[in-house]
Protein backbone atom coordinates (compact mmCIF):
# COMPACT_ATOMS: atom_id res chain seq x y z
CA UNK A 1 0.00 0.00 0.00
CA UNK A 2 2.49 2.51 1.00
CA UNK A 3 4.36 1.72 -2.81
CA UNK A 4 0.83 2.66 -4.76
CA UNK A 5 0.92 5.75 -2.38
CA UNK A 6 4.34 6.63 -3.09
CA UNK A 7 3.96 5.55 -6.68
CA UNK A 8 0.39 8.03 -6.98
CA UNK A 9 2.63 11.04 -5.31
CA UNK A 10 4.96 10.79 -7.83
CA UNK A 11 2.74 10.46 -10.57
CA UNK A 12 0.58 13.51 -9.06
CA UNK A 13 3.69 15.84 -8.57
CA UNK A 14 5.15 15.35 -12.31
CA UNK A 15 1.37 16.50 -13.46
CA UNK A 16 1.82 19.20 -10.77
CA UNK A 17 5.21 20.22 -12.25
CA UNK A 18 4.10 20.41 -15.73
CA UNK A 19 1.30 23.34 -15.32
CA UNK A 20 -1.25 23.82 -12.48
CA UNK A 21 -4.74 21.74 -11.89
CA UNK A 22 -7.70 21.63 -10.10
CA UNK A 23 -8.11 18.85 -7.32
CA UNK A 24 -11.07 17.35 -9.88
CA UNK A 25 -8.49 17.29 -12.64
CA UNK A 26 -5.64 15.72 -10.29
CA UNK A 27 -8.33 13.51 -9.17
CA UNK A 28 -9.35 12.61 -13.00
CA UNK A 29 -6.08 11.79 -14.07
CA UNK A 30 -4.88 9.17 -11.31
CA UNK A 31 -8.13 7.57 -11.90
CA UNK A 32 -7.07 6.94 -15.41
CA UNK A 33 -4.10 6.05 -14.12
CA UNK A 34 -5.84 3.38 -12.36
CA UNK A 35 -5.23 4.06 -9.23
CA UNK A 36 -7.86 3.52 -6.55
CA UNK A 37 -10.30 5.85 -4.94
CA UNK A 38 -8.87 5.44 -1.61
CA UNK A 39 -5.04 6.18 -2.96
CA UNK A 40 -6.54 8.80 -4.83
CA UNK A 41 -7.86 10.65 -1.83
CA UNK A 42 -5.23 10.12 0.63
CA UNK A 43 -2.41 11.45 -2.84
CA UNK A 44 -5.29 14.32 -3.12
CA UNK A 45 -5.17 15.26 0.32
CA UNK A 46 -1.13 15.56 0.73
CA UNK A 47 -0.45 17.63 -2.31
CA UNK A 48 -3.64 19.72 -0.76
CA UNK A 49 -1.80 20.14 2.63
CA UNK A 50 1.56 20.64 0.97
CA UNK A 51 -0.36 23.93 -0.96
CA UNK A 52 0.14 22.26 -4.75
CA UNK A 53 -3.80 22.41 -5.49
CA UNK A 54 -5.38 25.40 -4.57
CA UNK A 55 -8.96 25.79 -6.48
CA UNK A 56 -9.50 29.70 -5.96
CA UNK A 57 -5.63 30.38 -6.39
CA UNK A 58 -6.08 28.28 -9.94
CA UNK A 59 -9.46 30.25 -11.12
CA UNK A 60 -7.98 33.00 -10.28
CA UNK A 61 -5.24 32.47 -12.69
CA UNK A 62 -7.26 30.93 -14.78
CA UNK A 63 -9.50 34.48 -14.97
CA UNK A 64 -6.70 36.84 -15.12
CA UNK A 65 -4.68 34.88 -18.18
CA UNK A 66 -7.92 34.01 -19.94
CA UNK A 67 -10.24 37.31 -19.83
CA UNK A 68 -7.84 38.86 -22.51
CA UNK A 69 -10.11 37.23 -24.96
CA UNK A 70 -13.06 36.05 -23.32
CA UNK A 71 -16.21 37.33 -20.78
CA UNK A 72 -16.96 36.14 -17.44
CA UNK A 73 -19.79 33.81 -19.12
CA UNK A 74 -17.18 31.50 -21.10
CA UNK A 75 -14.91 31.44 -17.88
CA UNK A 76 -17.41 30.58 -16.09
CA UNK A 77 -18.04 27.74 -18.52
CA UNK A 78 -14.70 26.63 -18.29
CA UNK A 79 -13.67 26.50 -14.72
CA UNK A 80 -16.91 24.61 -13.43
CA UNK A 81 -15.82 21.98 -16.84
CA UNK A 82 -12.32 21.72 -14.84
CA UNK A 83 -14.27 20.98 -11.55
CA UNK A 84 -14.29 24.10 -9.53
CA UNK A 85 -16.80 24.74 -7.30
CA UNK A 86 -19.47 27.35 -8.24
CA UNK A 87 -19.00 29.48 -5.18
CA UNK A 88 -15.00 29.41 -6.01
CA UNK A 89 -15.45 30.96 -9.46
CA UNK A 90 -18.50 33.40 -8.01
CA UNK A 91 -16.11 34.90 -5.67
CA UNK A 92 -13.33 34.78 -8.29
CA UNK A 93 -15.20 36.60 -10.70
CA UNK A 94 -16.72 39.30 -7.81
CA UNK A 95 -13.28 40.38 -7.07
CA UNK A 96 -12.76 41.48 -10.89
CA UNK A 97 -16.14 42.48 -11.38
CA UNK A 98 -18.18 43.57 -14.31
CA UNK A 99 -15.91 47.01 -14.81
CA UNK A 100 -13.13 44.28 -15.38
CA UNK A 101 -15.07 42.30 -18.05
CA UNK A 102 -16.45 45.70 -19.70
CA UNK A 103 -12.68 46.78 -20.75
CA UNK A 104 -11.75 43.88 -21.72
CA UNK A 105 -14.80 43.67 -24.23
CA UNK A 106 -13.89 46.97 -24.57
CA UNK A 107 -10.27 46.68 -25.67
CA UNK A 108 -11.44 43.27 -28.02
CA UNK A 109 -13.67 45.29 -29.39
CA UNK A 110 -11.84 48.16 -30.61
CA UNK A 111 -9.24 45.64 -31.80
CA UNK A 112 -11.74 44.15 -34.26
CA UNK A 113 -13.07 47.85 -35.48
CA UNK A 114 -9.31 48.57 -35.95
CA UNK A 115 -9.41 45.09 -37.84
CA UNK A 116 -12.36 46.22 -40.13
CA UNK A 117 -11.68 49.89 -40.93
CA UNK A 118 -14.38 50.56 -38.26
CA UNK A 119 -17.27 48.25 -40.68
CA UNK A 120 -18.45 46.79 -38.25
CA UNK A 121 -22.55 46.81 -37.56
CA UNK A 122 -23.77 46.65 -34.03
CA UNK A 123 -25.18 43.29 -34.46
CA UNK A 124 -21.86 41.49 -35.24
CA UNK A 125 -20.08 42.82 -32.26
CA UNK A 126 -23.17 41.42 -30.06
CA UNK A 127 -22.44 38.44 -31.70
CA UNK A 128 -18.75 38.46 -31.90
CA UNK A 129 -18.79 38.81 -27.51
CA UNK A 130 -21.19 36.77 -26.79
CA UNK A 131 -19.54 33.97 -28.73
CA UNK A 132 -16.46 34.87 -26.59
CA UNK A 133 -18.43 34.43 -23.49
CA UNK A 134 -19.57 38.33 -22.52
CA UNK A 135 -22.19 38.55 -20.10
CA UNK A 136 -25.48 40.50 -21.80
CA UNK A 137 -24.86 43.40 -19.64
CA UNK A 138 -21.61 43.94 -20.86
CA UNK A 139 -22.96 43.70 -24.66
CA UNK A 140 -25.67 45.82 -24.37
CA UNK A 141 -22.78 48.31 -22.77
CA UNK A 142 -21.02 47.80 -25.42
CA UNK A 143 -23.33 47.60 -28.32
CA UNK A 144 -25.10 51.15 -26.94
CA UNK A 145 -21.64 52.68 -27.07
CA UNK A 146 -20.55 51.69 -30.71
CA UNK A 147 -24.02 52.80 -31.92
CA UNK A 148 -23.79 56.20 -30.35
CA UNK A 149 -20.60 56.60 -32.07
CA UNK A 150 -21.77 55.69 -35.47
């Protein structure tokens, strides 16, 4: 027992080592592994106490590389998909908060007039951040913005 252990700890800190994960990712991949649930845990549980997984410390990476290109929706999307609790990314997202997601719509946005030659209607920048995950508010923002300019 104390061999599968050592063997799952290894196996867990090379993932670790490569790039960050969630504790349901970690979790995932020594399943597929084929270790057991109980090895699983007990790996889970060390690399917790040591600090390697750290769900809020991940989304929160996770938010600040990612909302370059994309709105709080998509993130959203994609951190409960990795396995982080909904109350993790809630609080995540709060501390940025909708200001955050507005300028970087904002900034995409411009980008893609500055693309165009500033042809662009109003209707294919609502669609072109909402595909990217923008929260309605923050198109409607937007959208009201772009038409008063034109």
């Amino acid at each position: 027992m104390k061999t599968e252990i050592n063997r799952a700890l290894s196996f867990a800190c090379k993932l670790l080592a490569k790039h960050r994960r969630t504790r349901r990712e970690l979790e995932l991949r020594l399943k597929q592994r084929g270790f057991s649930d109980e090895i699983s845990h007990q790996v889970i549980e060390m690399v917790n106490n040591y600090g390697y997984i750290d769900d809020q410390a991940y989304s929160r990476f996770w938010v600040k590389n990612r909302m370059v290109k994309k709105g709080f929706v998509l993130l959203k999307q994609e951190l409960l998909n990795k396995g982080v609790a909904i109350n993790i990314i809630e609080d995540v997202l709060a501390e940025y908060g909708q200001e955050a997601e507005y300028r970087a719509a904002l900034r995409l946005v411009e980008k893609k007039m500055g693309l165009s030659g500033n042809n662009c209607s109003v209707s294919r920048l609502a669609f072109f951040l909402k595909y990217r995950g923008f929260s309605s508010e923050v198109i409607g923002k937007i959208c009201r913005e772009f038409s008063d300019r034109g």
